[in-house]
Protein backbone atom coordinates (compact mmCIF):
# COMPACT_ATOMS: atom_id res chain seq x y z
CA UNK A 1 -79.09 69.53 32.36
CA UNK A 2 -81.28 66.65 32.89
CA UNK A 3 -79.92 63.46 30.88
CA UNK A 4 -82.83 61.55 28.56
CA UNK A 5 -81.89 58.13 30.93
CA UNK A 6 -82.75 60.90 33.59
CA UNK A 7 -86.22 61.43 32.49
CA UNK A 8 -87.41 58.44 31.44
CA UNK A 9 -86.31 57.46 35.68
CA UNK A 10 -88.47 60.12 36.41
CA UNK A 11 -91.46 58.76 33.99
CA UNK A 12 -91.43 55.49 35.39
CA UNK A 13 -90.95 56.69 38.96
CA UNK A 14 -94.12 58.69 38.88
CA UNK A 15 -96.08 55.28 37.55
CA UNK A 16 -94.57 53.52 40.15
CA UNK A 17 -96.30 55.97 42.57
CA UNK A 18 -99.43 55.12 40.47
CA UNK A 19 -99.53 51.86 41.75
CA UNK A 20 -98.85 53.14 45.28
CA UNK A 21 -101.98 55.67 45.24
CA UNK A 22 -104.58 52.46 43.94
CA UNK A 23 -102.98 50.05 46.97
CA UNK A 24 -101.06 48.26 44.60
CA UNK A 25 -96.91 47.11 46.05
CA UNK A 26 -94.65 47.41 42.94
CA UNK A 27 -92.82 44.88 44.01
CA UNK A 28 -94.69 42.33 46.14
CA UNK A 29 -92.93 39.88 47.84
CA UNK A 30 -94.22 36.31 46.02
CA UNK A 31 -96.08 35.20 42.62
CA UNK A 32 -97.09 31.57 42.19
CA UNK A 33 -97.16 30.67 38.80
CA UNK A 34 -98.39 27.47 37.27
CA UNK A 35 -96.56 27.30 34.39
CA UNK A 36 -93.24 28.59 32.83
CA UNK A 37 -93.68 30.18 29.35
CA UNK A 38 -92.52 27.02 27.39
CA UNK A 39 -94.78 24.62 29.50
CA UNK A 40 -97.93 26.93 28.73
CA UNK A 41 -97.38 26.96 24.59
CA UNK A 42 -96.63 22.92 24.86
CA UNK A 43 -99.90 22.88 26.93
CA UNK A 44 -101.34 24.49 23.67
CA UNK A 45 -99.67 21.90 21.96
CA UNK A 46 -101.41 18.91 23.52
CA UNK A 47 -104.97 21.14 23.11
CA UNK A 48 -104.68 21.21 19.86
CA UNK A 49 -103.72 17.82 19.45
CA UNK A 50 -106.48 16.53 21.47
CA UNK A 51 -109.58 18.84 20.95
CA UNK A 52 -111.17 16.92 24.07
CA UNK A 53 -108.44 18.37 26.46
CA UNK A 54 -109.73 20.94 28.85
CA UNK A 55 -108.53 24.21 28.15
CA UNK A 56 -107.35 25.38 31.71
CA UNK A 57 -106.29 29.12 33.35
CA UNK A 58 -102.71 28.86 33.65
CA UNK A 59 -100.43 31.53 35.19
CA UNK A 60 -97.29 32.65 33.62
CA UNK A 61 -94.45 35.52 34.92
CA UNK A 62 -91.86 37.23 32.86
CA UNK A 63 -90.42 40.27 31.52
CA UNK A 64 -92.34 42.84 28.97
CA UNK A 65 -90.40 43.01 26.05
CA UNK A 66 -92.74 44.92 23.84
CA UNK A 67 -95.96 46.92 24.03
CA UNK A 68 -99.01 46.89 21.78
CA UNK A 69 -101.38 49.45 22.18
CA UNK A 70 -104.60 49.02 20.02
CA UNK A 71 -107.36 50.92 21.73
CA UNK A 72 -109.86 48.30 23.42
CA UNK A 73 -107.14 45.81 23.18
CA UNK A 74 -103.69 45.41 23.94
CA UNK A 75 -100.84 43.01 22.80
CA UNK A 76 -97.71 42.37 24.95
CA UNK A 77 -94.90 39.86 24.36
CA UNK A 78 -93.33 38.72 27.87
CA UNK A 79 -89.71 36.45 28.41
CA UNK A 80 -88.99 33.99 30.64
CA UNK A 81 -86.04 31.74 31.25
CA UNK A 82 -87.47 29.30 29.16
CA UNK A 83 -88.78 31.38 25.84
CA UNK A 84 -91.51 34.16 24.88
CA UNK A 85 -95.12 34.48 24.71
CA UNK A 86 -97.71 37.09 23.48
CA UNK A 87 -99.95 38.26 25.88
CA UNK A 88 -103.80 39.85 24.88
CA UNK A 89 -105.62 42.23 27.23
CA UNK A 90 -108.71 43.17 25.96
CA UNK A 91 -110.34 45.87 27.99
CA UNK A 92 -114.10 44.14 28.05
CA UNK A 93 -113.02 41.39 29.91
CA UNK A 94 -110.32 43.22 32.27
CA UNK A 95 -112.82 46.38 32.92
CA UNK A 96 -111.84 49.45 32.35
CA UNK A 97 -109.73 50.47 35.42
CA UNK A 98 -107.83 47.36 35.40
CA UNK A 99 -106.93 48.07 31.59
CA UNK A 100 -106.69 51.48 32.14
CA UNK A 101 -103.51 50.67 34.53
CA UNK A 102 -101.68 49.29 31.72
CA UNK A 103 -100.76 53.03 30.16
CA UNK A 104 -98.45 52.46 33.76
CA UNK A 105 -95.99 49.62 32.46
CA UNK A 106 -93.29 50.18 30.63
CA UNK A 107 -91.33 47.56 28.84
CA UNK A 108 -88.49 46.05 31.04
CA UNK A 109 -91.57 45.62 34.19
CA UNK A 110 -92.04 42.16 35.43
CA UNK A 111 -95.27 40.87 35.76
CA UNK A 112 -97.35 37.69 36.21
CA UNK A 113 -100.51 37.28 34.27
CA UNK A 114 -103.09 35.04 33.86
CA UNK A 115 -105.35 33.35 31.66
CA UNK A 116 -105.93 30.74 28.87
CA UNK A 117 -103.45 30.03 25.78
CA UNK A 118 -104.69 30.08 22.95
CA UNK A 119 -103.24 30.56 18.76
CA UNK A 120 -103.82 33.84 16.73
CA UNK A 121 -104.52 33.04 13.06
CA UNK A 122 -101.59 34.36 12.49
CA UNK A 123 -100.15 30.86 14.41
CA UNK A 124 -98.93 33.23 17.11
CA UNK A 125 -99.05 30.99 21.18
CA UNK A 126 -100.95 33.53 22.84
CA UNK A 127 -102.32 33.86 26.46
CA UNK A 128 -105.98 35.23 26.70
CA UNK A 129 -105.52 37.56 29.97
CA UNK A 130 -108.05 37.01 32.54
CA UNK A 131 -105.87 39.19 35.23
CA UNK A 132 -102.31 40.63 35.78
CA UNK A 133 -100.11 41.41 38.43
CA UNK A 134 -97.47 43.54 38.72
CA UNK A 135 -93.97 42.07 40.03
CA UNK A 136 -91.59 44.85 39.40
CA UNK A 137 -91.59 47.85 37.90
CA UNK A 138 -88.59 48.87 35.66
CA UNK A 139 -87.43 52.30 36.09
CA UNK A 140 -84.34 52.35 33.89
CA UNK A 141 -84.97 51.22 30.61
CA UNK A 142 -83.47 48.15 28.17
CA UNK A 143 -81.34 49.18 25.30
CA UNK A 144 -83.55 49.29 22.34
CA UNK A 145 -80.89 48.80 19.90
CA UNK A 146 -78.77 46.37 21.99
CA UNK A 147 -76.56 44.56 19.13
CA UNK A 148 -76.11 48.12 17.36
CA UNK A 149 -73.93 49.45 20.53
CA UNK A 150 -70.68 51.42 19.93
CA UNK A 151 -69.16 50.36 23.65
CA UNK A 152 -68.73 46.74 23.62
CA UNK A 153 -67.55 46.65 27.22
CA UNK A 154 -71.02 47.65 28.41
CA UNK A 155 -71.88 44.42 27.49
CA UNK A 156 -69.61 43.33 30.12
CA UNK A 157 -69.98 45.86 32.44
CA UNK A 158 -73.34 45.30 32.33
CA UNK A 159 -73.87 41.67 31.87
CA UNK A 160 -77.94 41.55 33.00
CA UNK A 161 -78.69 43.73 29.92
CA UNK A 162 -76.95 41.31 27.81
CA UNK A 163 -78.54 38.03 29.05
CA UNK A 164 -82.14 40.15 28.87
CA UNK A 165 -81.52 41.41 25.91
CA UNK A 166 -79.26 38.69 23.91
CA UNK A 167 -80.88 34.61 23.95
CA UNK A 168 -77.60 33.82 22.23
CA UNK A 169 -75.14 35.16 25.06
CA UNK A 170 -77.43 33.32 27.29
CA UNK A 171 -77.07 29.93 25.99
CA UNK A 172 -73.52 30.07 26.08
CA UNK A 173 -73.39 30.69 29.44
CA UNK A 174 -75.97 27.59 29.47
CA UNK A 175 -73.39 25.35 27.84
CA UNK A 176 -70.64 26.49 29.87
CA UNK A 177 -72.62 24.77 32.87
CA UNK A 178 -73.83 21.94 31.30
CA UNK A 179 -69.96 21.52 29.98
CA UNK A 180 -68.60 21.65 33.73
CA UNK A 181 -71.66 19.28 34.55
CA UNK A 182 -70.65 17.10 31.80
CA UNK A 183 -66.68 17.28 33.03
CA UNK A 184 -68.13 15.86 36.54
CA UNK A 185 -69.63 13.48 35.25
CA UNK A 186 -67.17 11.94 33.16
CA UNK A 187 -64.35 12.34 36.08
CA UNK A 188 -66.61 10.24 38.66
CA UNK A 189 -67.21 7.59 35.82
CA UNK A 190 -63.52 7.00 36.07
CA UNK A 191 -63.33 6.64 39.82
CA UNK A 192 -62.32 9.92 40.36
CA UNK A 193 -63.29 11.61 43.98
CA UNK A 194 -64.16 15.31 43.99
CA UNK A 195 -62.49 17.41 46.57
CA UNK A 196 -62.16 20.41 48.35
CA UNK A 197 -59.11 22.39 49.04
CA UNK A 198 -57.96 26.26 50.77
CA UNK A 199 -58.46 29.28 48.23
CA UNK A 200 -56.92 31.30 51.28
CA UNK A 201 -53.26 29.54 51.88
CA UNK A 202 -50.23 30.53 53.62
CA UNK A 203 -48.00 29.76 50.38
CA UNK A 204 -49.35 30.36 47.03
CA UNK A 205 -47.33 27.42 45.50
CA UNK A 206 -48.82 25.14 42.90
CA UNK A 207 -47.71 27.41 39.36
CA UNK A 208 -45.22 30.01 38.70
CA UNK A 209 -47.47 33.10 38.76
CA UNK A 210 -47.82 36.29 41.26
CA UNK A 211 -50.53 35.98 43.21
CA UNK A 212 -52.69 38.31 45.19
CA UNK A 213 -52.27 38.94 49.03
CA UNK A 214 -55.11 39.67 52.02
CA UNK A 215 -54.53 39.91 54.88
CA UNK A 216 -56.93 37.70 57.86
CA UNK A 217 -57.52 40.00 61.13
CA UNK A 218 -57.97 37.24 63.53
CA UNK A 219 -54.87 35.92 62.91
CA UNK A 220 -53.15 38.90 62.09
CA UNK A 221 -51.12 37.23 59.03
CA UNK A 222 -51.24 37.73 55.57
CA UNK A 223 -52.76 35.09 53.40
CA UNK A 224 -52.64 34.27 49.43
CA UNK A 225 -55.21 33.37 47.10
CA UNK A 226 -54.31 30.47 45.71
CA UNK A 227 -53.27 30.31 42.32
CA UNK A 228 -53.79 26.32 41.51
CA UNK A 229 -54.63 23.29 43.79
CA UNK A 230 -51.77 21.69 43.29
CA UNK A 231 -50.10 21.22 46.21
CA UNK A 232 -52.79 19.99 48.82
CA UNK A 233 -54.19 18.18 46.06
CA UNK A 234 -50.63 16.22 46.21
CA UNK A 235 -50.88 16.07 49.86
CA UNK A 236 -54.08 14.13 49.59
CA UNK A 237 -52.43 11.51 46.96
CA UNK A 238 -50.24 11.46 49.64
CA UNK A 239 -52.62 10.48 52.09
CA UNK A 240 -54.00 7.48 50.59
CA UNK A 241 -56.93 8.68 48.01
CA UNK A 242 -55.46 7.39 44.57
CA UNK A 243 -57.54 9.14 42.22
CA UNK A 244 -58.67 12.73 42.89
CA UNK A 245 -59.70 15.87 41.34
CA UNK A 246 -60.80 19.72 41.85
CA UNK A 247 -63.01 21.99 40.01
CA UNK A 248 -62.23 25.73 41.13
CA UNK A 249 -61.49 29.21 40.81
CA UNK A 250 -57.72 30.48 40.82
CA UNK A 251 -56.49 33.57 41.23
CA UNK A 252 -53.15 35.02 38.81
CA UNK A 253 -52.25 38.76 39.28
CA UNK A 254 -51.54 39.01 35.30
CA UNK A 255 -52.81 41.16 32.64
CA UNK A 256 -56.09 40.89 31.20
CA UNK A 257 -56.16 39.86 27.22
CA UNK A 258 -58.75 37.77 25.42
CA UNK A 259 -56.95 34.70 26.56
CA UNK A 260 -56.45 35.72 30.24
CA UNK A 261 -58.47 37.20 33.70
CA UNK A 262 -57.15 37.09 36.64
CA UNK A 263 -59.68 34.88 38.28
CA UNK A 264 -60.34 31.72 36.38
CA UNK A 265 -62.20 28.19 36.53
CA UNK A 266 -59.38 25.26 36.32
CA UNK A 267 -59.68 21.20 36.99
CA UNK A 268 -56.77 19.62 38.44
CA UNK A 269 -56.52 16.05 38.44
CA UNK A 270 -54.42 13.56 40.21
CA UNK A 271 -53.98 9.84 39.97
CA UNK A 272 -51.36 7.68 41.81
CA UNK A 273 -49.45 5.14 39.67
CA UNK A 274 -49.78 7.04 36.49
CA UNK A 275 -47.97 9.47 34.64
CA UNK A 276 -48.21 11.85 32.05
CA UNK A 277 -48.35 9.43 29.12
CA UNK A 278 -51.47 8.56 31.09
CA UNK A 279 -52.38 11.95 31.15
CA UNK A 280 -52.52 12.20 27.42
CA UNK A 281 -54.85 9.30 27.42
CA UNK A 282 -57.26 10.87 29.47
CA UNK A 283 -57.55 14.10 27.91
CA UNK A 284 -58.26 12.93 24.82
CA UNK A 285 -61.18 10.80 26.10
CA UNK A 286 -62.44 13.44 28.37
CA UNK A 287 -62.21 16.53 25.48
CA UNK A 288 -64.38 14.07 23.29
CA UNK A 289 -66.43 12.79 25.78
CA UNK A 290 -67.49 17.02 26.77
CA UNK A 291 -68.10 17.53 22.61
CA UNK A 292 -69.86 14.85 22.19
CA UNK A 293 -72.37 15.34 25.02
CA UNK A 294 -72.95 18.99 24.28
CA UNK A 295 -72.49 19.43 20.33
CA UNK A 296 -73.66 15.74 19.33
CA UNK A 297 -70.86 15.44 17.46
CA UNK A 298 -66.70 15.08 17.84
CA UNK A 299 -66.22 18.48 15.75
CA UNK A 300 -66.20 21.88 16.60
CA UNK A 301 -66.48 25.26 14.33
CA UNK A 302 -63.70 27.31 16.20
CA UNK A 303 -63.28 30.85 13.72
CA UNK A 304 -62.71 29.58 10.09
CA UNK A 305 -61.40 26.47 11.68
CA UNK A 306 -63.08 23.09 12.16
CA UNK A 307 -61.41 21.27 15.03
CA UNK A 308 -61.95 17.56 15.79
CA UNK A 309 -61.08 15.82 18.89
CA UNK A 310 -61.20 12.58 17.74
CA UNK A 311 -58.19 10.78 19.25
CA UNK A 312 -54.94 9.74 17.99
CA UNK A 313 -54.06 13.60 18.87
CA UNK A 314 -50.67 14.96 17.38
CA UNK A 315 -47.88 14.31 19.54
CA UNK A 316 -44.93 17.21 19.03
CA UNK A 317 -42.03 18.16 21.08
CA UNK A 318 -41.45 21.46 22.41
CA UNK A 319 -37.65 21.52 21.29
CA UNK A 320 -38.31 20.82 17.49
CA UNK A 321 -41.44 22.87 17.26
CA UNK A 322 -39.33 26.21 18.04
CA UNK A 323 -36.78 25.26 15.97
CA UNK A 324 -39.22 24.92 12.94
CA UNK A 325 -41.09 27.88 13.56
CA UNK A 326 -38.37 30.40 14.99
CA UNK A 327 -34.93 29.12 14.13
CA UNK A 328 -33.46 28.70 17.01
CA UNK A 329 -32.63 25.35 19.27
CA UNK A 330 -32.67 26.32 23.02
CA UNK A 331 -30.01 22.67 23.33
CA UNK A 332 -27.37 25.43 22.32
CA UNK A 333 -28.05 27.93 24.82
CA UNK A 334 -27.95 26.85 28.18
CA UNK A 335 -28.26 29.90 29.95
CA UNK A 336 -30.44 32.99 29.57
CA UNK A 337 -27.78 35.29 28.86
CA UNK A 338 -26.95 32.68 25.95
CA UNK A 339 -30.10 32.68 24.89
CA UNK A 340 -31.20 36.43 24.79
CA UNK A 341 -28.40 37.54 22.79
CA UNK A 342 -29.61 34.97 19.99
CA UNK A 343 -33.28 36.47 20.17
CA UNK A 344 -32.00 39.92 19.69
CA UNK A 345 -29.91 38.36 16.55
CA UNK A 346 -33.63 37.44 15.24
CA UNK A 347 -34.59 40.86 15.93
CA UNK A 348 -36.90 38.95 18.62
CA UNK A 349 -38.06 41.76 21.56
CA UNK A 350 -36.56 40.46 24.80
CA UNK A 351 -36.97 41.40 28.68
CA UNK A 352 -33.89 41.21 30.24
CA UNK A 353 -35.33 40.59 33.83
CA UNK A 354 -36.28 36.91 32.30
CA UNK A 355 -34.74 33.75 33.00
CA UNK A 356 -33.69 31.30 30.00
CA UNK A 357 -37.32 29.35 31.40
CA UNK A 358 -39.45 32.36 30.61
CA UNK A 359 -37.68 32.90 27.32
CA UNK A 360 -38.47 29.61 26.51
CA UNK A 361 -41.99 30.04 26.94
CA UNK A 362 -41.96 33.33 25.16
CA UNK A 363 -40.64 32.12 22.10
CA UNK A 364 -42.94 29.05 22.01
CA UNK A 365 -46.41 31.61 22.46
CA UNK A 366 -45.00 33.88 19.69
CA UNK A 367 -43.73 31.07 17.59
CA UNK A 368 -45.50 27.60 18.02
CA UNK A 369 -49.08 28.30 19.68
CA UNK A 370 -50.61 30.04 16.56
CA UNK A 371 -50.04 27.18 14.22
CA UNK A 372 -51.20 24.51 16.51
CA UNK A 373 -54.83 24.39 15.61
CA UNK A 374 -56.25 21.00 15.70
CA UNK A 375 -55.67 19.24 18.56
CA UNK A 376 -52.06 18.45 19.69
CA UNK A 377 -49.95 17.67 22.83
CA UNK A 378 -46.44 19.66 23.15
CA UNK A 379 -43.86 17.73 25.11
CA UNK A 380 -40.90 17.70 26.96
CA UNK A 381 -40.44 21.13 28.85
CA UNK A 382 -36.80 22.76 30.18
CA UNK A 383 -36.88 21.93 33.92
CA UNK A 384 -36.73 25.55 34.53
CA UNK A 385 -40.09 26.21 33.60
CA UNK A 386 -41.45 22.77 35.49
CA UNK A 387 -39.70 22.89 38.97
CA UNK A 388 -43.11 20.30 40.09
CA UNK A 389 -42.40 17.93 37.39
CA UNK A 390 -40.60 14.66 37.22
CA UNK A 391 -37.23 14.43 35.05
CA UNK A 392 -36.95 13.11 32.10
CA UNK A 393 -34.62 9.69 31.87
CA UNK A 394 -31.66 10.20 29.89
CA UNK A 395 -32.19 14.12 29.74
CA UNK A 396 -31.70 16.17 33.21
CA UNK A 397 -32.25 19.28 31.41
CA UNK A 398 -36.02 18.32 30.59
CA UNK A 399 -38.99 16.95 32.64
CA UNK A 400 -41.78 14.72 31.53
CA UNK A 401 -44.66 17.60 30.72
CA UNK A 402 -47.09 18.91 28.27
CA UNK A 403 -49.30 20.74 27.13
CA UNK A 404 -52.66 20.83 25.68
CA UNK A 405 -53.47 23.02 22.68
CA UNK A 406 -56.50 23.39 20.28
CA UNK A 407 -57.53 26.45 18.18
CA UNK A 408 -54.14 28.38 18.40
CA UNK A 409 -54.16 28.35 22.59
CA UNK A 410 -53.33 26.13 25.62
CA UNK A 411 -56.20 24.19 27.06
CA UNK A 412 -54.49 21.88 29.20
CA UNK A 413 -51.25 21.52 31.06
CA UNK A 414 -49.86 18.10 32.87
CA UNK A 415 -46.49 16.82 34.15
CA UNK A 416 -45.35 13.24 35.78
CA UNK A 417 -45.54 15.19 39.24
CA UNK A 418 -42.13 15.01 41.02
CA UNK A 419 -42.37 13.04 44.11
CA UNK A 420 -38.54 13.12 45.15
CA UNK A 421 -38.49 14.87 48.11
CA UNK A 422 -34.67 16.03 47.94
CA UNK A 423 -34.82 17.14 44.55
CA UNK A 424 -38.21 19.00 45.14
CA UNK A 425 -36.21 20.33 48.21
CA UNK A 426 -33.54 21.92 46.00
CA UNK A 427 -35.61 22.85 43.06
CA UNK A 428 -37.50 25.41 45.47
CA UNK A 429 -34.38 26.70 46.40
CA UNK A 430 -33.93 27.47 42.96
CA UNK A 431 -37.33 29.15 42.56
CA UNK A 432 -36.49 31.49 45.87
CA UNK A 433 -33.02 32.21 44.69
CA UNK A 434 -35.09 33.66 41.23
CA UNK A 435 -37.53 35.60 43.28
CA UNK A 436 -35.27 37.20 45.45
CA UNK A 437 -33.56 38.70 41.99
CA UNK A 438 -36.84 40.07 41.21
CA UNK A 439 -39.35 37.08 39.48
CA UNK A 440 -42.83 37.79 41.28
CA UNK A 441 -43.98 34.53 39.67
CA UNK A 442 -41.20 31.92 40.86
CA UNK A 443 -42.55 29.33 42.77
CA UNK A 444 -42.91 30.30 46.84
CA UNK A 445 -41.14 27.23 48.77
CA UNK A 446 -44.02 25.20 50.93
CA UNK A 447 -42.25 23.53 53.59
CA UNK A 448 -45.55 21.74 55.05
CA UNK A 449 -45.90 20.42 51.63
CA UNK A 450 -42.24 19.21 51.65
CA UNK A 451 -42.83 17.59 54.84
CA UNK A 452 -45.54 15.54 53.42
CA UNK A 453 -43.94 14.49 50.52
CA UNK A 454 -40.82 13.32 52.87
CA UNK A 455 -43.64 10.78 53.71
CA UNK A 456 -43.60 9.24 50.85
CA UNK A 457 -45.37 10.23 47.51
CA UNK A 458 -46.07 7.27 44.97
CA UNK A 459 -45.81 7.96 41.56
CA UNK A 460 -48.29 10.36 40.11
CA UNK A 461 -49.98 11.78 37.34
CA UNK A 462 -51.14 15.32 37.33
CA UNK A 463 -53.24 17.33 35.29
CA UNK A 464 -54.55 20.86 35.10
CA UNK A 465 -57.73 21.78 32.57
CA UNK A 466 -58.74 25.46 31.99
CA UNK A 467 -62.25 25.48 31.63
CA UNK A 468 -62.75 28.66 30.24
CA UNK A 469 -61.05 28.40 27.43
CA UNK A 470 -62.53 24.90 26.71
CA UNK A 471 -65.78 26.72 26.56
CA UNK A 472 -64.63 28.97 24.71
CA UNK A 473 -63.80 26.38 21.81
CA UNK A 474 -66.95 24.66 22.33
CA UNK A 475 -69.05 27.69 21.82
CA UNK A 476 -66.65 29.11 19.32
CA UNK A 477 -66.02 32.32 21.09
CA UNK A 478 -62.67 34.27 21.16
CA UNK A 479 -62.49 36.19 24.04
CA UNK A 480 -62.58 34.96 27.46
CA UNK A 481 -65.13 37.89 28.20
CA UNK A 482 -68.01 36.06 26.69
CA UNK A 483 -67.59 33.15 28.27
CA UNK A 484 -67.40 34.74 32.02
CA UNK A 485 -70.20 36.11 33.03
CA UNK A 486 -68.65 39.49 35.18
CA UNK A 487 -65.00 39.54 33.78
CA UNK A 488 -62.87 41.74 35.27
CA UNK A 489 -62.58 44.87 33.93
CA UNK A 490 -59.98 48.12 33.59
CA UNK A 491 -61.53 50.68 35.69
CA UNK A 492 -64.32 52.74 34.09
CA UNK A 493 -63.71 56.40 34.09
C-alpha cells in the first residue's frame, strides 16, 4: 500500500513534468535577484516616507510557505534568509496561461518573482507580481504541524525542516556564529595568534578520553582523530609564539547525553609566562565580553536561573566542595581501593575498573556540578586526573587546575601546563601503565612531544573552552542537540 508521503511525491512529480511539457527547467541553473525580502519591505519603507521616491520592479526569491487561491487573484507568502513577504498574482496582469501555471506549485517550491512592493490596507508589505519563475520544485512536502510533532529526533534527523520550518531554531544557530565570531575577536584583541594544528595525529594525546582510529592507505598506518590540540599547541609555545590559540572540532568516543557528542567545537589557548591564576582572569573577561556583545547585557536567562558573568567569579576548591556536598574527603583515601569501599559505605554506585582519579571526578559530577549555578571556578585537582598539569607547591598530590562551571555544567577547563620534561616523562608512564590494565581513556605517551619539551618549555598557561555548551547558556538551551546543527545520532531503525 501506497503511503500518503507516497502520493503527494507522485502529485508533485506529475507538475514537475508540467513544467517540462511548456519548456519550462524546474530547476534552472541561476536567478538574479535584486533584492532580498527584508531589503524590498525597507524599500517600501523609504516610499512611503518619501512619496517622491520612484517606485521601482524589484526581484525577490524564496520559499512558498502558503497558498492563497481566490479565483482571478492569488496570494502567496514566500521566506527568505532574511524574513517573509506576501506575494499577489492577479491573473489580468499575468494572462491567463501564466496564472493558470500556478495550480502547479505547491508550497515548499522555490521561486523568484517579480514586481513592485507595495502595502495592503490591511498594512500587509506586499509585492505586486509582474512575472515569476520557478527555481525548484518541492516534491516532498513541509510538516504542516511542525511544533506539534510526537518524534523530537526528527528534528534532528532532519535539521533542514527545522531551520525552514522554525525562525527560532534558526537564530540560535545565528548566535552560535556570531558567538564564535565574537570569541575571535576578543582573542586577537589580546594579542593572541590563531593557529592551525593535525585533526589526523599519530598519538591522540592532549585529554584523557578514547578516541577514534582510521586508518591512512598511503602510508599504511593507523591514525587518531585528535581529541584536543593540546599538545602541538604546546609545541608551538615551544617554538617561540608566546600567545596562541585554536578554534576546532575534537573528536571523544563517549556516550551521547544532552551534555555530550562525540564531535565537538573547543578553544584552546596558550600563553607563555602565565599560569592558571591568569587563566581565571581571562575567562572571566572573555565570558563577559561574548554576553555582552550578543545579549547587550552581562546576564543570561539559563532555565529558571538568571546567571551573571560579571566578574569577581566564585573561587571554590575541589577538595571542600565534595566534602560539603557528599561527605567524604578524598585526603583520607589515597588509593582507589581506599576510596571505593567508602562510596559503597554511602550507598554511592561504583565501577570497579576506575582508578581513585576517575572516582574523583565521579563524585564531583554527581555531587558538586548541579549546585554550581552562577558562575564559579573549581580548583586544585588530584594529579591523577591532570597528568599535563603543573604541581601544586607544598601539595604533590594536587596540580594547579580548574574548572569552569555555569548553569549546573563545565564550560571551561585550564591547568598551569607542566613543562618539566622528566616529570612529564614519568607521568606518561603512569598513564600507559593504566591503559594497559584496561583505561581506554588514559593518556597515550607522545614521545615527539616529549622531545620538544626536552627543549625547553617556559612557563605556561593553558586553557580549553567548550563552545557548545557556552552557546548553549547564551541561548538558554539544554541539550547540546539544539545547538549543533547535525548531532550525532543512535542509529534509526
Amino acid at each position: 500500500m501506497t503511503s500518503e508521503i507516497d502520493n503527494i511525491t507522485q502529485q508533485r512529480t506529475e507538475k514537475m513534468q508540467h513544467f517540462r511539457d511548456r519548456g519550462i527547467d524546474p530547476y534552472p541553473h541561476r536567478y538574479h535577484r535584486t533584492h532580498t525580502i527584508s531589503q524590498a519591505i525597507a524599500v517600501l519603507a523609504q516610499q512611503e516616507s518619501n512619496t517622491e521616491m520612484k517606485s521601482d520592479s524589484m526581484s525577490v526569491a524564496g520559499r512558498i510557505m502558503s497558498n492563497r487561491n481566490m479565483g482571478k487573484s492569488t496570494f502567496m507568502d514566500i521566506k527568505d534568509d532574511s524574513g517573509k513577504m506576501q506575494l499577489y498574482f492577479k491573473r489580468d496582469t499575468l494572462g491567463e496561461e501564466t496564472y493558470g501555471c500556478l495550480k502547479d506549485l505547491d508550497i515548499g517550491d522555490i521561486i523568484g518573482v517579480n514586481g513592485e512592493v507595495f502595502r495592503t490596507h490591511s498594512g500587509e508589505p506586499t509585492l505586486r507580481v509582474s512575472g515569476y519563475t520557478l527555481l525548484s520544485k518541492s516534491l516532498r512536502p513541509l510538516p504542516e504541524k511542525w511544533h506539534g510533532l510526537v518524534d523530537v529526533e526528527k528534528r534532528y534527523r532532519q535539521r533542514y525542516l527545522d531551520l525552514i520550518s522554525n525562525d527560532e531554531i534558526k537564530n540560535i544557530f545565528r548566535t552560535r556564529s556570531k558567538i564564535i565570531s565574537v570569541l575571535r575577536c576578543f582573542m586577537d584583541n589580546k594579542g593572541f595568534l590563531e593557529v592551525e594544528t593535525p585533526v589526523l595525529q599519530p598519538s591522540a594525546g592532549g585529554a584523557m578520553a578514547k578516541p577514534f582510529i582510521t586508518h591512512h592507505n598511503s602510508l599504511n598506518r593507523d591514525f587518531y582523530l585528535r581529541i584536543a590540540t593540546e599538545l602541538y599547541l604546546k609545541r608551538i609555545i615551544i617554538g617561540g609564539f608566546d600567545k596562541v590559540y585554536e578554534i576546532g572540532r575534537i573528536f571523544r568516543n563517549e556516550g551521547i547525553d544532552f551534555k555530550h557528542n562525540p564531535e565537538f567545537t573547543m578553544m584552546e589557548v596558550y600563553e607563555a609566562y602565565s599560569d592558571y591564576e591568569k587563566m581565571m582572569d581571562l575567562v572571566e573577561q572573555m565570558v563577559l565580553y561574548i554576553c555582552q556583545e550578543t545579549t547587550g547585557g552581562t546576564t543570561v536567562n539559563y532555565g529558571d536561573d538568571i546567571i551573571d558573568f560579571t566578574p569577581p567569579w566564585a573561587r571554590l576548591y575541589l577538595r571542600e566542595e565534595i566534602l560539603k556536598y557528599s561527605g567524604i574527603d578524598f585526603n583520607e583515601y589515597p588509593d582507589a581501593a581506599s576510596l571505593r569501599k567508602q562510596m559503597s559505605t554511602f550507598g554511592i554506585p561504583v565501577d570497579t575498573s576506575k582508578g581513585r582519579g576517575k572516582l574523583i571526578d565521579e563524585l564531583t559530577s554527581k555531587f558538586v556540578e548541579p549546585h554550581l549555578i552562577k558562575p564559579t571556578f573549581l580548583l586544585d585537582y588530584p594529579i591523577e586526573l591532570s597528568p599535563l598539569a603543573k604541581r601544586k607547591p607544598g601539595n604533590d598530590q594536587l596540580v594547579e587546575r580548574f574548572e569552569a562551571f555555569a548553569g549546573g555544567m563545565e564550560i571551561a577547563n585550564s591547568f598551569t601546563e607542566l613543562n618539566d620534561p622528566l616529570d612529564q616523562r614519568a607521568r606518561f608512564l603512569q598513564q600507559q601503565k593504566a591503559r594497559e590494565m584496561g583505561d581506554e581513556e588514559a593518556e597515550l605517551p607522545d614521545e615527539d612531544f616529549l622531545i620538544a619539551m626536552e627543549h625547553g618549555m617556559p612557563p605556561t598557561g593553558g586553557l580549553g573552552v567548550g563552545i557548545d555548551r557556552l552557546v548553549m547558556l547564551i541561548t538558554n538551551q539544554h541539550s547540546l542537540r539544539e545547538i549543533i546543527l547535525f548531532p550525532q545520532l543512535k542509529t534509526q531503525e
